[in-house]
Each structure stands twice: as C-alpha cells, then as structure tokens.
Protein backbone atom coordinates (compact mmCIF):
# COMPACT_ATOMS: atom_id res chain seq x y z
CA UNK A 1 60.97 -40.48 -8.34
CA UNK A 2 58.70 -38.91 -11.27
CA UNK A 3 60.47 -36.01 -12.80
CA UNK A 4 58.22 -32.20 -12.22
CA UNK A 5 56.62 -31.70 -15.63
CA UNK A 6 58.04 -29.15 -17.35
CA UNK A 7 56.83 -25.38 -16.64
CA UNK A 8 53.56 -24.53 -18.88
CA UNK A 9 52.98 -28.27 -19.65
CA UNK A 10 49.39 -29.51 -19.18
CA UNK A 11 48.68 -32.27 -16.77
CA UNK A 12 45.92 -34.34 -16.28
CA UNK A 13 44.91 -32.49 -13.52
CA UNK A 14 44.53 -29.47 -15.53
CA UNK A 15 41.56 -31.24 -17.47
CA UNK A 16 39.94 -32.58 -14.66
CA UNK A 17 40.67 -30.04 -11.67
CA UNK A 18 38.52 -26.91 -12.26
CA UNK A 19 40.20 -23.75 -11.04
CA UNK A 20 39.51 -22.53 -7.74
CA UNK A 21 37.23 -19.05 -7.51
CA UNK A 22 39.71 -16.25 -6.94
CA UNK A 23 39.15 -14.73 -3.18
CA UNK A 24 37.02 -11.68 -4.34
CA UNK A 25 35.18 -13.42 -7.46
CA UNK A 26 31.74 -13.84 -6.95
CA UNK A 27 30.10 -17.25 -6.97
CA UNK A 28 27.14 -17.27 -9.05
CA UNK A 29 24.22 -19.83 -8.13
CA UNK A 30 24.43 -22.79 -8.92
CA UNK A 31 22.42 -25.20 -11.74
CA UNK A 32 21.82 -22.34 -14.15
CA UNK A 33 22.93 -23.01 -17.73
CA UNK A 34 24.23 -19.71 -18.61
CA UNK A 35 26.44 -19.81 -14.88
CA UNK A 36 27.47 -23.27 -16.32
CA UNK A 37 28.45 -22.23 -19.57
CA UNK A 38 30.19 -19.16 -17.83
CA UNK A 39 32.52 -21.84 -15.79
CA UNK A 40 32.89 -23.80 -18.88
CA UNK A 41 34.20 -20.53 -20.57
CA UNK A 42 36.52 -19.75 -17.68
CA UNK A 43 37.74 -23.27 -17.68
CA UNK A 44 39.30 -23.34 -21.75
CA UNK A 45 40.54 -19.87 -20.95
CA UNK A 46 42.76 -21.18 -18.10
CA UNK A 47 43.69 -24.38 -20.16
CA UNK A 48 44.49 -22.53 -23.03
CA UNK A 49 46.83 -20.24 -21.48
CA UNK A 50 48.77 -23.39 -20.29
CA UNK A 51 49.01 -24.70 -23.62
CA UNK A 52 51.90 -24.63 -25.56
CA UNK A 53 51.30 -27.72 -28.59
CA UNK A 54 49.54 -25.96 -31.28
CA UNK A 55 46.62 -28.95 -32.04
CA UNK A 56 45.67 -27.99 -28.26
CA UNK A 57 45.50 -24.98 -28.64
CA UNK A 58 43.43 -25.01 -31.65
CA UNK A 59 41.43 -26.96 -30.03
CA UNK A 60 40.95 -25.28 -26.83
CA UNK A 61 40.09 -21.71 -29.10
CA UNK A 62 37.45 -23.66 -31.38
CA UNK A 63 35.54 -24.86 -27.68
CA UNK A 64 35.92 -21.40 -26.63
CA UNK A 65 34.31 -19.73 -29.81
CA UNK A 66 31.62 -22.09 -28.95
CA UNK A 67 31.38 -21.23 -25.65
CA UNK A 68 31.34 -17.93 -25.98
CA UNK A 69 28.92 -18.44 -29.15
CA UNK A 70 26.20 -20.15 -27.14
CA UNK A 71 26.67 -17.49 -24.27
CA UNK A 72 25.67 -14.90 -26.40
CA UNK A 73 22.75 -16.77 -27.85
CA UNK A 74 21.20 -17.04 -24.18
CA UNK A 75 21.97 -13.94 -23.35
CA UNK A 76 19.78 -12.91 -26.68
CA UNK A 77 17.21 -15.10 -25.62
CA UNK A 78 17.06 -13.50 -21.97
CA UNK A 79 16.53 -9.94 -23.27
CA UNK A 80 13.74 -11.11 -25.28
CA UNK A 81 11.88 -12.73 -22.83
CA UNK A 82 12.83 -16.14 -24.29
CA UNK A 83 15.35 -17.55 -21.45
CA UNK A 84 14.73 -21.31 -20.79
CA UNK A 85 13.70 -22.06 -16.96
CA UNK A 86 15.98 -23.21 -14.78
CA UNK A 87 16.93 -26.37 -13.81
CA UNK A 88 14.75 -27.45 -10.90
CA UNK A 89 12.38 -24.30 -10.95
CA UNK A 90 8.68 -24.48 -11.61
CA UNK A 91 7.08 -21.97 -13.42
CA UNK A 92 4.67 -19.38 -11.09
CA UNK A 93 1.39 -19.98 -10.79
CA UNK A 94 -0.91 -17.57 -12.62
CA UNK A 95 -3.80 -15.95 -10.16
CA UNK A 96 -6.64 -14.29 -12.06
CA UNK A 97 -7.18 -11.24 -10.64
CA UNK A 98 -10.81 -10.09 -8.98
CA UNK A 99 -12.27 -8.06 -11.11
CA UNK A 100 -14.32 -5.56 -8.90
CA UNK A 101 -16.01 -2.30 -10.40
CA UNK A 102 -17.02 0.95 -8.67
CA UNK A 103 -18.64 1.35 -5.59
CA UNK A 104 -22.75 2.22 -5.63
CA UNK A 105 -23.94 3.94 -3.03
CA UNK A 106 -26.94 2.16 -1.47
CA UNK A 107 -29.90 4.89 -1.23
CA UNK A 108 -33.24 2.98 -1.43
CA UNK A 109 -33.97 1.10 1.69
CA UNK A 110 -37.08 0.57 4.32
CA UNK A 111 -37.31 0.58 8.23
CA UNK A 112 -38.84 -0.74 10.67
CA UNK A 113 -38.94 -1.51 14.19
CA UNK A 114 -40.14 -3.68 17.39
CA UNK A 115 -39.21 -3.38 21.13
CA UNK A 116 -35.87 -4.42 20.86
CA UNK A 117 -34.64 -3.63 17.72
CA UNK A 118 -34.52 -1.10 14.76
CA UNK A 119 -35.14 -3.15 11.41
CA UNK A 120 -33.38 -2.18 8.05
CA UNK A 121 -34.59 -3.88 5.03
CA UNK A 122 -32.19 -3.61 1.59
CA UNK A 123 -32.60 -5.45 -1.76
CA UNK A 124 -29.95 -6.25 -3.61
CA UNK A 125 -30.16 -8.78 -6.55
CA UNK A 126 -28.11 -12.26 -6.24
CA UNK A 127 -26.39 -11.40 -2.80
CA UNK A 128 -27.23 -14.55 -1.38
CA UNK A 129 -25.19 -15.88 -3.94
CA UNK A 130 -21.97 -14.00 -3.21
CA UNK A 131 -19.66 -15.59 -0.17
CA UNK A 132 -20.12 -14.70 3.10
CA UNK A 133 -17.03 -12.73 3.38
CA UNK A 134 -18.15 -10.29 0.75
CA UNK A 135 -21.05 -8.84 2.98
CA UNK A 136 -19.29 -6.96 5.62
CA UNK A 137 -20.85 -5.00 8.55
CA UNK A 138 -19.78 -2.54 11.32
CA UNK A 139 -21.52 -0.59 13.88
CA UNK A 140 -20.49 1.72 16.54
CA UNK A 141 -23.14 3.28 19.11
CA UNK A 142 -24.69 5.95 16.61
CA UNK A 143 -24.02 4.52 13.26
CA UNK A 144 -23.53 1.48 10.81
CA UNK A 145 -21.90 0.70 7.98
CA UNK A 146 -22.31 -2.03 5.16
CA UNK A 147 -20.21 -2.80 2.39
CA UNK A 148 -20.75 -6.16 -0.33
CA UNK A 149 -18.04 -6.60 -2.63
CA UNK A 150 -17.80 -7.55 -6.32
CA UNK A 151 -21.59 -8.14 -6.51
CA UNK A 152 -22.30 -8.18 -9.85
CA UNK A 153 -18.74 -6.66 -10.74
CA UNK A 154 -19.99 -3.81 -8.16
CA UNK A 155 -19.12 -2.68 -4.58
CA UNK A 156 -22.37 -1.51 -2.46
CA UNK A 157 -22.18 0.79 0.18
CA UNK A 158 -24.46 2.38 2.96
CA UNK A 159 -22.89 4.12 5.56
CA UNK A 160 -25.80 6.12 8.08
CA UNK A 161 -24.27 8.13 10.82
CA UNK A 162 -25.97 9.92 13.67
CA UNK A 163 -28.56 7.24 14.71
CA UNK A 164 -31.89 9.09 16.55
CA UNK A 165 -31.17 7.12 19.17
CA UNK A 166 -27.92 4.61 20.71
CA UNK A 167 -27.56 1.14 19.47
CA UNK A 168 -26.04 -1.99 21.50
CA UNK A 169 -23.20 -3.08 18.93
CA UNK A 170 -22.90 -6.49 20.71
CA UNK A 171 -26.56 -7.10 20.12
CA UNK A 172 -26.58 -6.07 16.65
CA UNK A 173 -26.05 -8.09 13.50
CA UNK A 174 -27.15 -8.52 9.76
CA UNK A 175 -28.60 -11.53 8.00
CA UNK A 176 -28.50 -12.39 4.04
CA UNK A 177 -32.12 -13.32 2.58
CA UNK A 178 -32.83 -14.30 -0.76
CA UNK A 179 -31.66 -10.73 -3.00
CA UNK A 180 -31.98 -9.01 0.79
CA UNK A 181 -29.88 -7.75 3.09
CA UNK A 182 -31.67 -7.33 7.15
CA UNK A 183 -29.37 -5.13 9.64
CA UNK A 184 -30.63 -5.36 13.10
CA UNK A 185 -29.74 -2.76 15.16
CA UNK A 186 -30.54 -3.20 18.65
CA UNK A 187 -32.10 -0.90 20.82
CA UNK A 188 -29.76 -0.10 23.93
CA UNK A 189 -33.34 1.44 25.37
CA UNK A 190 -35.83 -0.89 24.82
CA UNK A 191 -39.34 -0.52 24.22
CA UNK A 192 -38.71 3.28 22.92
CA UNK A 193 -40.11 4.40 19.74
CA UNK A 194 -38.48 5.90 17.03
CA UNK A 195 -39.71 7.83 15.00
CA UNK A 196 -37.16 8.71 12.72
CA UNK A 197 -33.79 6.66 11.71
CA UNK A 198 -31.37 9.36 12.01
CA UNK A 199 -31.29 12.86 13.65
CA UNK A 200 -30.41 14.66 10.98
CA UNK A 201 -33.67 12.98 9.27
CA UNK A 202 -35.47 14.44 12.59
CA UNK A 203 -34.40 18.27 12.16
CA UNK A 204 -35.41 17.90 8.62
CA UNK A 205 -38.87 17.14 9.43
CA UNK A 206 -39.26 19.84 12.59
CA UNK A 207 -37.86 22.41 10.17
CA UNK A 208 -40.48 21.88 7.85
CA UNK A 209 -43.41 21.92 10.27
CA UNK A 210 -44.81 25.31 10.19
CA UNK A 211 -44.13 27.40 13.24
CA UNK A 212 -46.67 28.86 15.21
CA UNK A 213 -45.54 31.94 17.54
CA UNK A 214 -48.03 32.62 20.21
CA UNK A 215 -46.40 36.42 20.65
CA UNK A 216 -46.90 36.97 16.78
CA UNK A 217 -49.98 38.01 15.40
CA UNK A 218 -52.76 35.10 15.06
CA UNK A 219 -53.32 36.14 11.32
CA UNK A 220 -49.44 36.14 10.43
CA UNK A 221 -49.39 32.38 11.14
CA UNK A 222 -52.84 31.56 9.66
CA UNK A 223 -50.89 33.19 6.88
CA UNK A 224 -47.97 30.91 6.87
CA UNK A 225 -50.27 28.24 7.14
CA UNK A 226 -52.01 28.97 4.18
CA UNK A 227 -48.85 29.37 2.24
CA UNK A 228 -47.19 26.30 3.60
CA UNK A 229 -50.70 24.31 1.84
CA UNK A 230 -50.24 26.44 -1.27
CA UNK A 231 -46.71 25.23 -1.66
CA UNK A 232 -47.20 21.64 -0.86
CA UNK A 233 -50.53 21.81 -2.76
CA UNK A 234 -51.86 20.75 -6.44
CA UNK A 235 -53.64 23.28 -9.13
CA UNK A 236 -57.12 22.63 -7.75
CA UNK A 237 -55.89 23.31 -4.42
CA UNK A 238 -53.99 26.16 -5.35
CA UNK A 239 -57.08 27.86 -7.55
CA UNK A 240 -59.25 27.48 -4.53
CA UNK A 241 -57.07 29.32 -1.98
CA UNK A 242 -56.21 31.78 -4.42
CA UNK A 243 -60.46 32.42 -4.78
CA UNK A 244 -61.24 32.65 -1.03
CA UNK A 245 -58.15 34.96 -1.05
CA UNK A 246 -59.66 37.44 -4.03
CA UNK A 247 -63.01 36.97 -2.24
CA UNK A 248 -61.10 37.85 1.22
CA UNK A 249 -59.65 40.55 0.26
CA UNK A 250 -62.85 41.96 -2.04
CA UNK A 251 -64.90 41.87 1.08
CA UNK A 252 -61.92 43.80 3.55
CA UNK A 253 -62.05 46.51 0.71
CA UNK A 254 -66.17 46.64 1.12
CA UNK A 255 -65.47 46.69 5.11
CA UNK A 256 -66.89 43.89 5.48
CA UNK A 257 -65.27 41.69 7.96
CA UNK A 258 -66.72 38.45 7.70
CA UNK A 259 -64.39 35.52 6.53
C-alpha cells in the first residue's frame, strides 16, 4: 500500500484538480477572460499555500504577480471603454436613428364635394415618395385627422373637428397622388349639400351677415348696411358713400327729404 503523502505536500492532483467553489461563492459566467484569469488567480493562491519547497514557491508568486498584473491591465482597459469582446459574442448592430423634425400644421387646403362624398384636396411636395405607413388617417363621425411623418425631415398635421354634417367612417378613406393627398369623407346623408366644411366655419359666416330686425327701425338697418359696405369696401367705394352721406345729410338740414 502507497504511503499518505505527507501533510502540506503537493500532489499531482493539486496541479490538475481545480478547487471546488466554496458553498456561498458566486460563480461568475463562464468564457470571459477576466473570469478566467480570476480562476487562474485563485488557483496559484491555493497551490501556493500548499507549498512548502522554496523553487515552488517562487514560482507559484512570479505566476501570481502575473496574474494579478494582467488583471489589472483589463480591468484598466474596461474603465476606459477599451475591454476586448467576449469570447463568442458579436458586437450589436448599430440602427441609425430616424431623424424626424417638428410637426407643421397643415392650413392651406381645398374642398369639394359630390352626392356621396365630401372631397379634401392637400398638396404636399414628394409624399408619394414617402412609404405608405408614413401617411396615416383617422376619422370618427364629426372629424378627421391626418398625420405624414418625416416628410422632408417634417411631420404634417391637419386635424378638423366638428364636421357641418356626419360622416360614414367605414366609407371613408384617403388616397396618395403625385405631391397630393385626397381624403374622402363620405356622406352618411347622401345627396345633401354642404355648404360649409365645418360648423364652426358656418357660425363664422352667419355672424358676419348683417342682421336685419323687422321690429327695429327700417333706417337703423339701412344704416348697418351701409356701414357693413364701408368696412368691407375700397377708397373709391368708401369716398362715394361718404358723398351721398354729406349730400344726405345737407339736404335733411334744408328739409328736404328726398334721398
């Protein structure tokens, strides 16, 4: 039978048997070079406590300095953004990013309509050329709302609430021309005229008629009438009611009636 070797005498299992991780030592993943020179490092430390002949030992601290040397150099490396990839991992893929500027509101646009539908015409230069994706539409029963993205390095947007009248969103829809945009808006009443595209654009215009009150003197809304053409009216026009208006009053003064 083999005699035990001696207490604190290195086998040959000591050089080729790496020490088992301790139960609450962490296990760090696996492949990396700086984990791999850490288990190298823990390795000559374990050896080199179980030395006793002084050429192993010098040995064993000469690998360690090294060790420990080219830990330190990684670790340099890492904190300046100069690690070496792991083993096995690919480096990310770089994605440009979109570059998209600010959003334009869309303002200048032209209607029109037939039985069935309401007819919105915009122009917008190269759209046809940006993907499909990029021209987005919604509608609801009493409004729509189009947005095209990174035209240009631009958004464009034109939202229009309050419709004069309800639309059918299942029947309406948008199509991409040549540097035009046409939103169809169908008619949920059919063969009904509009005459304006919004109802806000509607009170708008009945505000500005000029109001004519049957209880209210007859001259008081000739009166507004004439000031409602002087307002709206150029210099010639303007010179000419302010003449009959001299001449009015000139002949009122004389008692003379006539107008």
């Amino acid at each position: 039978m083999m005699p035990s070797p001696a207490r604190g005498t290195l086998t040959v299992d000591d050089f080729t048997r790496a020490p088992e991780p301790s139960e609450n030592q962490t296990v760090p993943f696996r492949n990396s070079p700086h984990v791999n020179l850490q288990k190298d490092l823990e390795e000559v430390k374990v050896l080199l406590e179980k030395a006793t002949r002084k050429r192993i030992r010098d040995a064993l601290t000469t690998e360690k300095s090294k060790v420990e040397m080219e830990i330190k150099n990684k670790m340099q490396q890492k904190s300046q953004g100069k690690a070496e990839p792991l083993e096995n991992e690919k480096p990310a893929a770089v994605v440009a990013p979109i570059t998209t500027g600010y959003t334009v509101k869309i303002s200048n646009y032209g209607w029109d309509q037939s039985d069935k539908f309401v007819k919105i015409y915009i122009t917008l230069s190269g759209v046809h050329q940006v993907p499909t994706e990029n021209v987005q539409m919604q509608f609801t029963e009493r409004s729509f709302d189009l947005l095209v993205k990174n035209l240009n390095g631009k958004n464009y947007s034109m939202i229009v609430n309050n419709l004069l009248k309800p639309i059918s969103v299942e029947g309406s829809s948008k199509k991409v021309k040549t540097d035009t945009i046409l939103i169809l808006c169908r008619k949920k009443a059919e063969n009904t005229r509009w005459d304006y595209l919004t109802q806000v654009e509607k009170e708008c215009k009945e505000k500005e008629k000029p109001s004519y009150d049957t209880e209210t003197d007859p001259s008081e809304g000739l009166m507004n009438v004439l000031k409602k053409i002087y307002e709206d009216g150029d210099d010639d026009m303007k010179r000419t009611i302010n003449k009959a208006w001299v001449e009015s009053r000139e002949k009122q003064a004389k008692g003379d009636t006539e107008f």
